[in-house]
N, C-alpha and C. Protein backbone atom coordinates (compact mmCIF):
# COMPACT_ATOMS: atom_id res chain seq x y z
N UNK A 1 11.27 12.85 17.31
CA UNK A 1 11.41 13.47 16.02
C UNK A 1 12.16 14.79 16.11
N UNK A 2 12.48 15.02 17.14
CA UNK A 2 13.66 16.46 17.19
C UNK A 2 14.74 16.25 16.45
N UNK A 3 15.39 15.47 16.11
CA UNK A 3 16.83 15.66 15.43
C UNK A 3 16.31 15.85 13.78
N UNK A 4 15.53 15.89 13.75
CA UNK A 4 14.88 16.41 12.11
C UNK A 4 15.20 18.03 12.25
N UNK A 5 15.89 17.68 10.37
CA UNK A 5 16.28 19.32 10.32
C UNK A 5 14.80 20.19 9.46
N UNK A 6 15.01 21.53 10.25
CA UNK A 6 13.57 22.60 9.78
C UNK A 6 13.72 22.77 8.30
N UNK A 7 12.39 22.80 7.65
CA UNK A 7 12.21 23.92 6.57
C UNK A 7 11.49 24.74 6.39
N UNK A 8 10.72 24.97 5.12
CA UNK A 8 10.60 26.22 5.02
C UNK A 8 8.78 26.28 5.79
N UNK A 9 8.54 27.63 6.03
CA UNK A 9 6.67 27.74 6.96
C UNK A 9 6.20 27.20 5.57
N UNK A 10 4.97 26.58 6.41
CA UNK A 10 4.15 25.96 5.33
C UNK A 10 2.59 26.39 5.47
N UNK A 11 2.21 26.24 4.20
CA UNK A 11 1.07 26.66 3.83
C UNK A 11 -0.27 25.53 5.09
N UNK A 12 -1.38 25.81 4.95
CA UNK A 12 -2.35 24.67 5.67
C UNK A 12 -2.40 23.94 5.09
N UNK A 13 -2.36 22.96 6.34
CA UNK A 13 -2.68 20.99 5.61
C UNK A 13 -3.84 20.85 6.54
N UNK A 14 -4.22 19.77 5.70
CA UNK A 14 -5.33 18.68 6.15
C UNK A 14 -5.04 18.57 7.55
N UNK A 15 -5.88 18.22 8.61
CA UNK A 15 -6.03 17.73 9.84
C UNK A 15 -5.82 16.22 9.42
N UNK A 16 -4.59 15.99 10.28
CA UNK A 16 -4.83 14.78 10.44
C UNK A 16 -6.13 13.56 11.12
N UNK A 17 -5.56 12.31 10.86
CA UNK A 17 -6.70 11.09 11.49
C UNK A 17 -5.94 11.35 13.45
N UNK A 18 -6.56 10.81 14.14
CA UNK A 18 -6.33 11.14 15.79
C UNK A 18 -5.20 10.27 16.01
N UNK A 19 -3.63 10.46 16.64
CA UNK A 19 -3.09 9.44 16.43
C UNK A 19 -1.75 9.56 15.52
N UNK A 20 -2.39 10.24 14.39
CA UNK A 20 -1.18 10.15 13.17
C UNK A 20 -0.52 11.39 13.34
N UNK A 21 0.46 11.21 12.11
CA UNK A 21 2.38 12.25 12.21
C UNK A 21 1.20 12.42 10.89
N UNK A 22 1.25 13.38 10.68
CA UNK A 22 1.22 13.81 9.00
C UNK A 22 2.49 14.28 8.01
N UNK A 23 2.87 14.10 7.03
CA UNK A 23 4.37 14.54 6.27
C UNK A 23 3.61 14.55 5.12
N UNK A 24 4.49 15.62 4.43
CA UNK A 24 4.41 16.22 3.00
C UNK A 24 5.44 16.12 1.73
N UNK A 25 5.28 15.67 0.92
CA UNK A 25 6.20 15.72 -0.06
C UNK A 25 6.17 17.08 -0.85
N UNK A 26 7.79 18.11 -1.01
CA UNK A 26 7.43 18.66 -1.70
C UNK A 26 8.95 19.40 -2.20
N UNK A 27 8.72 20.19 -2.99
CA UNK A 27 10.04 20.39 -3.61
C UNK A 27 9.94 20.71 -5.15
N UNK A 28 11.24 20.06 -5.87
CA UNK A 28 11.08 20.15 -7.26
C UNK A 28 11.61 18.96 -7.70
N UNK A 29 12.00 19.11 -9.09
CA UNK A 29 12.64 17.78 -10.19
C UNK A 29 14.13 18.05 -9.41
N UNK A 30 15.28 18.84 -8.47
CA UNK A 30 15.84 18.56 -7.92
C UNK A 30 16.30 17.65 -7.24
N UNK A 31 15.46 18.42 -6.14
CA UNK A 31 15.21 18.31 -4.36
C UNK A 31 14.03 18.17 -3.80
N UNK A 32 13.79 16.65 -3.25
CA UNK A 32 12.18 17.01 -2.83
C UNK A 32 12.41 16.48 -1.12
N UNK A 33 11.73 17.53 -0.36
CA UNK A 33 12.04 17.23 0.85
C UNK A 33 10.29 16.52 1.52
N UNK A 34 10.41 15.49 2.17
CA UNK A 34 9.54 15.29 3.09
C UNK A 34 9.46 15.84 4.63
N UNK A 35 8.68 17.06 4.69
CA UNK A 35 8.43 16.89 5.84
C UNK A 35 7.63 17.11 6.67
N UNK A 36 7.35 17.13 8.12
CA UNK A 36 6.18 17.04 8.82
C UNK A 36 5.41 18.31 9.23
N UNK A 37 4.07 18.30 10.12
CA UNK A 37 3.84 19.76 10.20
C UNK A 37 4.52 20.68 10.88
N UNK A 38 5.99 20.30 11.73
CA UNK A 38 6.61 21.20 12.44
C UNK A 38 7.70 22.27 11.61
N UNK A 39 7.87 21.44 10.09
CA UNK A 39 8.19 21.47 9.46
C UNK A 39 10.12 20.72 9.67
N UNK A 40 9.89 19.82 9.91
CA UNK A 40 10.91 19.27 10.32
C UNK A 40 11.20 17.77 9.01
N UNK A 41 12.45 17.79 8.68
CA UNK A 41 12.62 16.79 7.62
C UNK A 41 13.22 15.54 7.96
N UNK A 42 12.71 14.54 7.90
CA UNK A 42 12.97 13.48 7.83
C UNK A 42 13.20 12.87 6.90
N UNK A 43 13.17 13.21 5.88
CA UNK A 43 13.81 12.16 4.61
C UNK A 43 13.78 13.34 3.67
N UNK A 44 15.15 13.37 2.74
CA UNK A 44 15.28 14.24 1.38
C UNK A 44 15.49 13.28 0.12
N UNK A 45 15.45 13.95 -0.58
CA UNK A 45 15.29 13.42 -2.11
C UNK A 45 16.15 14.28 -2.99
N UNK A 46 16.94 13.53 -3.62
CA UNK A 46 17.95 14.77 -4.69
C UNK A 46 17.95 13.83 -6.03
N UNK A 47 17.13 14.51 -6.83
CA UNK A 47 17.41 13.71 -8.42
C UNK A 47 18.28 14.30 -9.16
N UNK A 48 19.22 13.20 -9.70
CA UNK A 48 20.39 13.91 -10.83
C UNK A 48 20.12 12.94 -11.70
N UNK A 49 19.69 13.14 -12.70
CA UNK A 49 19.96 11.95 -14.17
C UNK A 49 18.97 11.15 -13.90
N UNK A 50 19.62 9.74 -13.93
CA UNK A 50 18.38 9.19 -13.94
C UNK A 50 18.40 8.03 -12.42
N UNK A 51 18.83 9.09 -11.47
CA UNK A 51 19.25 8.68 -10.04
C UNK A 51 18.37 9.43 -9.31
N UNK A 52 18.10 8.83 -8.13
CA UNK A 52 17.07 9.69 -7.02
C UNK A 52 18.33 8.92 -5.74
N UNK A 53 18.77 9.84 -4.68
CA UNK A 53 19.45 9.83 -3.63
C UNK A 53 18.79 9.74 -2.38
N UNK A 54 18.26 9.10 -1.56
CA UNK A 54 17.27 9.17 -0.23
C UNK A 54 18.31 9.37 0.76
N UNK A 55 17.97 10.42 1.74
CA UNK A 55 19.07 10.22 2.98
C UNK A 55 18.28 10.84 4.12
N UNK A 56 18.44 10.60 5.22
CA UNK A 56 17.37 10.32 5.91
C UNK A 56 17.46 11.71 7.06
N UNK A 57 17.47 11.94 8.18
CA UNK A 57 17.59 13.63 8.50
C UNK A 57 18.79 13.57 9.38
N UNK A 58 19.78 12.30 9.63
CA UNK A 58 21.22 12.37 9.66
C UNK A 58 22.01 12.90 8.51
N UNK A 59 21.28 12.84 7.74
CA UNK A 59 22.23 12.93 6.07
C UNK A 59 22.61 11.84 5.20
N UNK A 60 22.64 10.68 6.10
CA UNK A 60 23.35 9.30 5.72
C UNK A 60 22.26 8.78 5.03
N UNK A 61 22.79 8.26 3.39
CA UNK A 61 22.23 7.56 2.15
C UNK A 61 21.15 6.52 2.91
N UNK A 62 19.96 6.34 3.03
CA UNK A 62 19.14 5.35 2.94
C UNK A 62 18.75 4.16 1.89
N UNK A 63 18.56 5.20 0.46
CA UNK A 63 18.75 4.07 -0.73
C UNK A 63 19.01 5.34 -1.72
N UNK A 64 19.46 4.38 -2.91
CA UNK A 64 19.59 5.02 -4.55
C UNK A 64 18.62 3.84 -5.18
N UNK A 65 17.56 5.31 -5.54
CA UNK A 65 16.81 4.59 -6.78
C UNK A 65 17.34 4.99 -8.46
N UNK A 66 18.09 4.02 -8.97
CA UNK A 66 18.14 3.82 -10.72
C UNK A 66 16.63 4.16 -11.55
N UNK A 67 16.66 4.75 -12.45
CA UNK A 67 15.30 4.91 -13.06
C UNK A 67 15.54 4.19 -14.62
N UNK A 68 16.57 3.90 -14.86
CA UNK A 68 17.12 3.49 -16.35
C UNK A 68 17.23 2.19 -16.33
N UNK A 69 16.45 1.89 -16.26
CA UNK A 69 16.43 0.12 -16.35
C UNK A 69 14.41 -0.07 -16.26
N UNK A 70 14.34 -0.72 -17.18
CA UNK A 70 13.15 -1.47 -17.73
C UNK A 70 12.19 -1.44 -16.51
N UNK A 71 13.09 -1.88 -14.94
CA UNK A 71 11.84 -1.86 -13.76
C UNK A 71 12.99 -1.38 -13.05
N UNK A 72 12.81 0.07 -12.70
CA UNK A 72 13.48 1.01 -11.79
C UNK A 72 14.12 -0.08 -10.47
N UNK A 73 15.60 0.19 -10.26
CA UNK A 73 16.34 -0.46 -9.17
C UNK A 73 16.49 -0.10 -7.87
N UNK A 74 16.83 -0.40 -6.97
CA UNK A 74 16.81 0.66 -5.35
C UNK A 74 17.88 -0.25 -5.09
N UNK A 75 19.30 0.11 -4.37
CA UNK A 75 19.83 -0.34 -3.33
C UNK A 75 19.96 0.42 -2.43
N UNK A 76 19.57 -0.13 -1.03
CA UNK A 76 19.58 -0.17 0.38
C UNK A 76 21.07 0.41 0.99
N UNK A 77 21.20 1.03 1.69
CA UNK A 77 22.70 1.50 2.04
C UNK A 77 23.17 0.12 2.85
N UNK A 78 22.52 -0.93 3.26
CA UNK A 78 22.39 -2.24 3.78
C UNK A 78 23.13 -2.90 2.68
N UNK A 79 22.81 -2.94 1.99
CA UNK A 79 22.75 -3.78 0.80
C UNK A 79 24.10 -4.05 -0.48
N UNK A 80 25.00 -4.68 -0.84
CA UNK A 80 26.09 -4.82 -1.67
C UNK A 80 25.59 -4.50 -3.07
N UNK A 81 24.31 -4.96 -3.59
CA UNK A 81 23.74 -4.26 -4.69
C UNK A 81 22.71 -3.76 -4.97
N UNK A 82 22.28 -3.65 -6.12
CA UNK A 82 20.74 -2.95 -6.16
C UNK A 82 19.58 -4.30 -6.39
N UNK A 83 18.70 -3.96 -6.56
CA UNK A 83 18.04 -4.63 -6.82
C UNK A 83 16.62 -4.01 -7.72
N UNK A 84 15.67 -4.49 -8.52
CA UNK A 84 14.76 -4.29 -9.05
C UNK A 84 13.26 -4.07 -7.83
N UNK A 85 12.87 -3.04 -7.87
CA UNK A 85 11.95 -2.56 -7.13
C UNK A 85 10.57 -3.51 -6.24
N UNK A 86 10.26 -4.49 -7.69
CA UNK A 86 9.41 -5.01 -7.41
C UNK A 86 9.73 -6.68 -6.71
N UNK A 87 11.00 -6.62 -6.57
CA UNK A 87 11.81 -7.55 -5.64
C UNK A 87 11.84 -7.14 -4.43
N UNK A 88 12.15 -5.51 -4.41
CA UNK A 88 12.51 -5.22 -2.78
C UNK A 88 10.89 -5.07 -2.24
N UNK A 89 9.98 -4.74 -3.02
CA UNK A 89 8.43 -4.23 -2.79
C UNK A 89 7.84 -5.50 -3.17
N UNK A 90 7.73 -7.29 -2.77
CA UNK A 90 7.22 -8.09 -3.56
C UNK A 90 6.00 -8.06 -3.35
N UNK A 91 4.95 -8.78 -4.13
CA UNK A 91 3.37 -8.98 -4.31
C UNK A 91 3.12 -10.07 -3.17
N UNK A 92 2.52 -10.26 -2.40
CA UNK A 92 1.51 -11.39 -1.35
C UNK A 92 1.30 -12.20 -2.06
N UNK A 93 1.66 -13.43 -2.04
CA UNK A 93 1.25 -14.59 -3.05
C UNK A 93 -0.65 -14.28 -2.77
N UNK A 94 -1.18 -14.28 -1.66
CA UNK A 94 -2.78 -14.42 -0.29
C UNK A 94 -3.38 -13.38 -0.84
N UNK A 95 -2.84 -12.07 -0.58
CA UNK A 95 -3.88 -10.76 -1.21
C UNK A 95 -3.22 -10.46 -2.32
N UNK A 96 -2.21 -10.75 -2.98
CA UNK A 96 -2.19 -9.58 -3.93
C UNK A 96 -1.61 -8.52 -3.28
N UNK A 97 -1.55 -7.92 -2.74
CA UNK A 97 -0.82 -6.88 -2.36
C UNK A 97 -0.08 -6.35 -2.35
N UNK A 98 1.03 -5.54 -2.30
CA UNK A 98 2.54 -5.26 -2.54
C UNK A 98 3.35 -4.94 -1.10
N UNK A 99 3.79 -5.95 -0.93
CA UNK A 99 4.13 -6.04 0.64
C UNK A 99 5.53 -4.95 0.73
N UNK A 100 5.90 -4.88 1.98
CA UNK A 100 7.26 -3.89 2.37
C UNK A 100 7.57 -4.79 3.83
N UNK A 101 8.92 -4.98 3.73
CA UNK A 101 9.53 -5.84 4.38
C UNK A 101 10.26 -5.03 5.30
N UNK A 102 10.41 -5.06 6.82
CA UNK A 102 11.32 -3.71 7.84
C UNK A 102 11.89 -4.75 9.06
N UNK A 103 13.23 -4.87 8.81
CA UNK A 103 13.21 -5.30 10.48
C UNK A 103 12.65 -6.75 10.94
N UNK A 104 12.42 -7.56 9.66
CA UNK A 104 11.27 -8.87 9.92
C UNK A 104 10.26 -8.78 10.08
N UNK A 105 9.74 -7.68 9.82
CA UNK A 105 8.24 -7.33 10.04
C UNK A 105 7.41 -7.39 8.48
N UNK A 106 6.39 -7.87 8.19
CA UNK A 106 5.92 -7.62 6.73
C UNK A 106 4.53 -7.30 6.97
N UNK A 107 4.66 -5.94 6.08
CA UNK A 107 3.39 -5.45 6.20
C UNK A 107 3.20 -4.98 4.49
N UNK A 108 1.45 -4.77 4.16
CA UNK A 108 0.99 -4.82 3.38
C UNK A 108 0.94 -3.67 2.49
N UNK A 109 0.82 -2.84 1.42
CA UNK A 109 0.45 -2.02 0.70
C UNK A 109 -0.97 -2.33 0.07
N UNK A 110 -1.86 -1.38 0.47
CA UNK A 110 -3.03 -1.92 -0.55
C UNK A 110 -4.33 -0.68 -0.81
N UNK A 111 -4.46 -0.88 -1.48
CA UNK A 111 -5.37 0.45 -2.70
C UNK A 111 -6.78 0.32 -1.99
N UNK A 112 -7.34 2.24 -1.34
CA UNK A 112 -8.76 2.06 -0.62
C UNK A 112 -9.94 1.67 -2.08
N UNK A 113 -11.09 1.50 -1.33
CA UNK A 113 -12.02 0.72 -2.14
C UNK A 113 -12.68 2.03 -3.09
N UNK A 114 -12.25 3.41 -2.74
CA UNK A 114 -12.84 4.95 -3.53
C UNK A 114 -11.67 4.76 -4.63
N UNK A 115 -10.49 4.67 -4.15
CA UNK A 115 -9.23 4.60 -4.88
C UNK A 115 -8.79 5.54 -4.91
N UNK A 116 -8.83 6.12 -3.89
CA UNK A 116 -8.20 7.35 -3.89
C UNK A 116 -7.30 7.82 -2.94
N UNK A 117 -6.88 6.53 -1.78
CA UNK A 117 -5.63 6.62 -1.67
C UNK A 117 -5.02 5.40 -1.60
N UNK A 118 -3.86 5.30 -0.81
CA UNK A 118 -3.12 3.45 -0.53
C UNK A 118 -2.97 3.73 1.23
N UNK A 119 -3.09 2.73 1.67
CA UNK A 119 -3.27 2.26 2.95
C UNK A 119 -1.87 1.28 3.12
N UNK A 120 -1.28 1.32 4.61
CA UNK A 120 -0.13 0.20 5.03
C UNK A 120 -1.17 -0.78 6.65
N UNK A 121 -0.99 -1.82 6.16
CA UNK A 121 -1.51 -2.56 7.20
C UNK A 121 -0.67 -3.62 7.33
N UNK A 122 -0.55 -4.72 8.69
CA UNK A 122 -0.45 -5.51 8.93
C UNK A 122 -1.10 -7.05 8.54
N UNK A 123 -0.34 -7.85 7.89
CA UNK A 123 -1.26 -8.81 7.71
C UNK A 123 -2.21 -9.77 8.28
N UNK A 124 -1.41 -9.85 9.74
CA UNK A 124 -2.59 -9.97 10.94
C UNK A 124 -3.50 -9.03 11.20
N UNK A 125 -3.70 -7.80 10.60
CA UNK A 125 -4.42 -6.70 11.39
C UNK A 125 -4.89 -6.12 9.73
N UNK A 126 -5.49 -6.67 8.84
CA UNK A 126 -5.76 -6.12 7.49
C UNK A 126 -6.44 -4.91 7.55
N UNK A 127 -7.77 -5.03 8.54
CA UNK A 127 -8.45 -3.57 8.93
C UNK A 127 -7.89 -2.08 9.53
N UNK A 128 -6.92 -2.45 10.09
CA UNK A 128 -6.16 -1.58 11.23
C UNK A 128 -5.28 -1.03 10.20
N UNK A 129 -5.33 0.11 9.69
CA UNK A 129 -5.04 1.02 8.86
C UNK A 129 -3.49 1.86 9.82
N UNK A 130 -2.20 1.78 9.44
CA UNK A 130 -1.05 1.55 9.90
C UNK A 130 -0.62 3.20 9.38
N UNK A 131 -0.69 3.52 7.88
CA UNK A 131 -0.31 4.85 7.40
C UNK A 131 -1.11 4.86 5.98
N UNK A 132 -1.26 5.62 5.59
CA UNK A 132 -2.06 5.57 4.36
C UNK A 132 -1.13 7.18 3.80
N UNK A 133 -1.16 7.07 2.18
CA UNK A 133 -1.10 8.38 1.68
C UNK A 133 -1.79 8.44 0.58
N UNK A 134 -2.25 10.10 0.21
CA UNK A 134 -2.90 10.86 -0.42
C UNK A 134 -2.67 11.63 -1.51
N UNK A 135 -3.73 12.18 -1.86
CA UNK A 135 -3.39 13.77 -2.84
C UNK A 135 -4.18 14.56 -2.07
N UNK A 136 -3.58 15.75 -2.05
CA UNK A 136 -4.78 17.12 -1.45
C UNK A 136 -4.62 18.44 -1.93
N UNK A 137 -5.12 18.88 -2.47
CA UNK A 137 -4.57 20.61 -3.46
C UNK A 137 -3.63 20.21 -3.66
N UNK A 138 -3.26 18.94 -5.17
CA UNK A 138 -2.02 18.57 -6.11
C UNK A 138 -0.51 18.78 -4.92
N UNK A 139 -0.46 18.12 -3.61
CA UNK A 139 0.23 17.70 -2.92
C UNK A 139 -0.06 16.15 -2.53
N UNK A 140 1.08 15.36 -2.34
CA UNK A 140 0.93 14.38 -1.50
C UNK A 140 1.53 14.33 -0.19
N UNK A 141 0.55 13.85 0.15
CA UNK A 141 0.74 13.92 2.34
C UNK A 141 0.66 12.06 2.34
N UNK A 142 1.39 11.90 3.54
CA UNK A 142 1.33 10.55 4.06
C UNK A 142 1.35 11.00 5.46
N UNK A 143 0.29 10.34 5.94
CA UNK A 143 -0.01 10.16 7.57
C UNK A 143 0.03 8.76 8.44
N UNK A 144 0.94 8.76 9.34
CA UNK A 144 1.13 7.30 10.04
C UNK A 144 1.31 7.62 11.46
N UNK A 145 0.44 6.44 11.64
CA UNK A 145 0.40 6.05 13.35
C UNK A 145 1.65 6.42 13.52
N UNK A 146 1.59 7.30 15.28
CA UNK A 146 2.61 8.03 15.52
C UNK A 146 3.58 6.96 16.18
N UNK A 147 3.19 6.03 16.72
CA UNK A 147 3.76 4.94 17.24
C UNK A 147 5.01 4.25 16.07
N UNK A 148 4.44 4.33 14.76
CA UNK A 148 5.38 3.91 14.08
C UNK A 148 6.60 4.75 13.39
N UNK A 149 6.40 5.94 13.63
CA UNK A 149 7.37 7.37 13.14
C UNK A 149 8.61 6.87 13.82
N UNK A 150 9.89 5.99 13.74
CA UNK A 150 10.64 5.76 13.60
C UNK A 150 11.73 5.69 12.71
N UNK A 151 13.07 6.16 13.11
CA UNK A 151 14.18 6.01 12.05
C UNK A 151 14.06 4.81 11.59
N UNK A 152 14.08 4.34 9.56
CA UNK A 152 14.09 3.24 9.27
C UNK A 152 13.01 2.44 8.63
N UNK A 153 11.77 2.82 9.62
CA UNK A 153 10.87 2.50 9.23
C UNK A 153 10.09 3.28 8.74
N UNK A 154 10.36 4.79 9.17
CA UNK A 154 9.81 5.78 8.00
C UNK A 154 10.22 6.20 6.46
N UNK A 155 11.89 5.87 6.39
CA UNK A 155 12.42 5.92 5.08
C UNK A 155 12.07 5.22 4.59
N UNK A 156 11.28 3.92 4.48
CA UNK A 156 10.54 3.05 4.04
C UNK A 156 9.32 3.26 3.67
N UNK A 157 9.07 3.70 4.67
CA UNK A 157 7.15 3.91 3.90
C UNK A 157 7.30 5.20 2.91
N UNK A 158 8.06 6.67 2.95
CA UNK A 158 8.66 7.45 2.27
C UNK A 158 8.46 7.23 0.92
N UNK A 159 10.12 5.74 1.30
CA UNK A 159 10.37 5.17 -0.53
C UNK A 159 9.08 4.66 -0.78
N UNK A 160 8.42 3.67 -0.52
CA UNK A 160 7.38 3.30 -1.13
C UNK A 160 6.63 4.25 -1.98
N UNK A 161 6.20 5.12 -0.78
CA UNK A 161 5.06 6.25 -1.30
C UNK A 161 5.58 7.19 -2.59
N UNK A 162 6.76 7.63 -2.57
CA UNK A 162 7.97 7.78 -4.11
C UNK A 162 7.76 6.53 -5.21
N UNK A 163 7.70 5.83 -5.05
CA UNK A 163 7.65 4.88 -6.37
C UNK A 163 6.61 4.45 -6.26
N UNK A 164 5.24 4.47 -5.66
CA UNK A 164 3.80 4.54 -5.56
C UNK A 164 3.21 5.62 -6.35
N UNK A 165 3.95 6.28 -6.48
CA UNK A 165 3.29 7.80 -6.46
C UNK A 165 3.55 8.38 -7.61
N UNK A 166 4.58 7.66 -8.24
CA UNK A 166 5.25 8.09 -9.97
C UNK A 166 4.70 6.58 -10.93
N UNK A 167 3.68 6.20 -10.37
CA UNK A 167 3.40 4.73 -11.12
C UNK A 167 4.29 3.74 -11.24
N UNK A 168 5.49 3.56 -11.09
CA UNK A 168 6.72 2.43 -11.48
C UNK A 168 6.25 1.37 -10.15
N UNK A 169 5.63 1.59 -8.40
CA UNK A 169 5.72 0.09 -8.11
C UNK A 169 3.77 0.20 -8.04
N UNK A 170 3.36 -0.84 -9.16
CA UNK A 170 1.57 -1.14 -8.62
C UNK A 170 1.43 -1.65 -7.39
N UNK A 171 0.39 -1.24 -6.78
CA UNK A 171 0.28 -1.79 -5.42
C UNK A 171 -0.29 -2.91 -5.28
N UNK A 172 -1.31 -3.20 -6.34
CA UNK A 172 -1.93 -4.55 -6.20
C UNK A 172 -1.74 -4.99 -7.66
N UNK A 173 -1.62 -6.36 -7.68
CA UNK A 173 -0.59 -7.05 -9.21
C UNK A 173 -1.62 -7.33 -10.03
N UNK A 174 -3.20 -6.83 -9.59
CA UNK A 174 -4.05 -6.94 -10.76
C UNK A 174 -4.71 -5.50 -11.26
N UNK A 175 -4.34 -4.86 -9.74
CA UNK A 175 -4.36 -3.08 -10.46
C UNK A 175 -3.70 -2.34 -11.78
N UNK A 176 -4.22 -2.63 -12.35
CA UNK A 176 -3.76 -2.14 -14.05
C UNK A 176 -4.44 -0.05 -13.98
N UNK A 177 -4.87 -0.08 -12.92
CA UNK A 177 -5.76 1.77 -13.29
C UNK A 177 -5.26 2.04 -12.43
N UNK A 178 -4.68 3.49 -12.82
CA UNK A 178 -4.49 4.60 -11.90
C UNK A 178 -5.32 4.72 -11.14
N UNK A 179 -5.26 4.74 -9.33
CA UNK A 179 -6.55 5.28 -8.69
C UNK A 179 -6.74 7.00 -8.82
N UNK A 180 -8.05 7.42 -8.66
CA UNK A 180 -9.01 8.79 -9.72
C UNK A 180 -8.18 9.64 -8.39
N UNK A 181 -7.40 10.86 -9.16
CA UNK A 181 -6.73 11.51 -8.68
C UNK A 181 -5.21 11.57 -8.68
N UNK A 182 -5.20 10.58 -8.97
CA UNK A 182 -3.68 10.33 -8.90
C UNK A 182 -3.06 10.38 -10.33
N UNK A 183 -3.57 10.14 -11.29
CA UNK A 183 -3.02 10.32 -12.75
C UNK A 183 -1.78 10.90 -12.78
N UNK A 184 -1.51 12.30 -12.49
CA UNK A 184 -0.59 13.09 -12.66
C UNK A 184 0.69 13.05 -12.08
N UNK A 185 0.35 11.58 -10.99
CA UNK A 185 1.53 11.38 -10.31
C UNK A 185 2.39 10.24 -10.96
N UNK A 186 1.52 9.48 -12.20
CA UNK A 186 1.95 8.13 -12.38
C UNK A 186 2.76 8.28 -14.05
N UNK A 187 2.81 9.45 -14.41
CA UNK A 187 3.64 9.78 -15.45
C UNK A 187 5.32 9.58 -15.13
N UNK A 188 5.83 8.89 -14.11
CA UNK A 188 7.34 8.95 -14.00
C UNK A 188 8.04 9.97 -13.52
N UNK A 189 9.01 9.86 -13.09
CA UNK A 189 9.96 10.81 -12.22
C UNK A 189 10.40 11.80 -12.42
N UNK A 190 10.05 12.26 -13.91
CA UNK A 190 10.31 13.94 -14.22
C UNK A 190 9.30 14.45 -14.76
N UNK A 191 8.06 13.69 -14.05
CA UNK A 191 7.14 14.42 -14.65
C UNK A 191 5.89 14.44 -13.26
N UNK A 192 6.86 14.01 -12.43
CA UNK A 192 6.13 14.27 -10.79
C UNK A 192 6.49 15.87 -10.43
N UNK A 193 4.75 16.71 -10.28
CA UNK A 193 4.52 18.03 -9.46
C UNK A 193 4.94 17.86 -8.40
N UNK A 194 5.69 17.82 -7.65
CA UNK A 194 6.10 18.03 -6.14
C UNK A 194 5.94 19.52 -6.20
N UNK A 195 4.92 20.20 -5.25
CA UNK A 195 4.88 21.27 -4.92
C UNK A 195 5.74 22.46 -3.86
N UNK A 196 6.25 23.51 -4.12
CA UNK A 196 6.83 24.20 -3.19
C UNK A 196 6.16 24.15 -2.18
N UNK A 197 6.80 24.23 -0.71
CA UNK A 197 6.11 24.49 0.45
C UNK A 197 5.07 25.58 0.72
């Protein structure tokens, strides 16, 4: 994780779980930078209109999320077009769930039983808790097994946790409620607190 560029000293976070990277979302209706406790960035965020820009801590575009369309779009810098969110994020026919696809790998999105945060697991490994993110003093933190803090596969869990986190992708396709705490995040993309560092 050295080639991540620094920002600004940060206030105290949560102790992480034993194991995990902890990262922070924070910023404004701009610029919202994710980054870790060294304060090192791995993924930025620049909103203009009704566009969000992801680029990862090379600089190079990861995805553009569209917000003007009925079910917000993302194309992949992979990718020739965009696509509708809940295509690139599909539901588990088995759990319900809102799966995320990396590399041929498919792993799960799914809402804890307090509801008060979302969990990434494996579908062979449903228990084995992979990254999960939060709210904590009106910030969101995402913490993941350090094993998985990889280019690629972190701009991924990132985006997720961005369109998790503004209500546009549900995590589970019969979850109709905000989980308790999160309200304020599920009002849409200009009306997400991303906090200064």
């Amino acid at each position: 994780m050295s080639s991540y560029t620094t920002s600004q000293t940060l206030q105290v976070w949560p102790t992480p779980d034993p194991g995990n990277e902890i990262f922070k979302f924070a910023g404004s209706k701009v610029t919202t930078n994710v980054v870790d406790a060294q304060t090192r960035c791995p993924l930025s965020i620049a909103h203009a209109g009704q566009e969000s820009v992801l680029r990862s801590a090379d600089q190079n575009v990861f995805a553009i999320v569209t917000w003007d369309h009925a079910h917000p779009q993302v194309q992949f810098s992979w990718q020739d077009r965009a696509q509708e969110i809940t295509d690139a994020f599909p539901v588990d026919p088995k759990t319900k769930a809102r799966q995320m696809i990396h590399q041929g790998h498919t792993y799960l999105w799914k809402i804890s039983q307090d509801k008060r945060s979302y969990y990434l697991v494996l579908p062979s490994a449903p228990k084995q808790r992979l990254a999960y993110w939060y709210i904590n003093d009106n910030a969101i933190f995402v913490e993941i097994k350090a094993n998985l803090c990889e280019p690629g596969l972190l701009e991924m869990i990132f985006l997720a946790v961005l369109l998790m986190s503004n209500g546009t992708l549900r995590v589970e396709a019969e979850d109709h409620k905000t989980p308790n705490g999160l309200s304020k995040f599920a009002t849409g993309l200009g009306l997400i607190k991303f906090l200064p560092l």
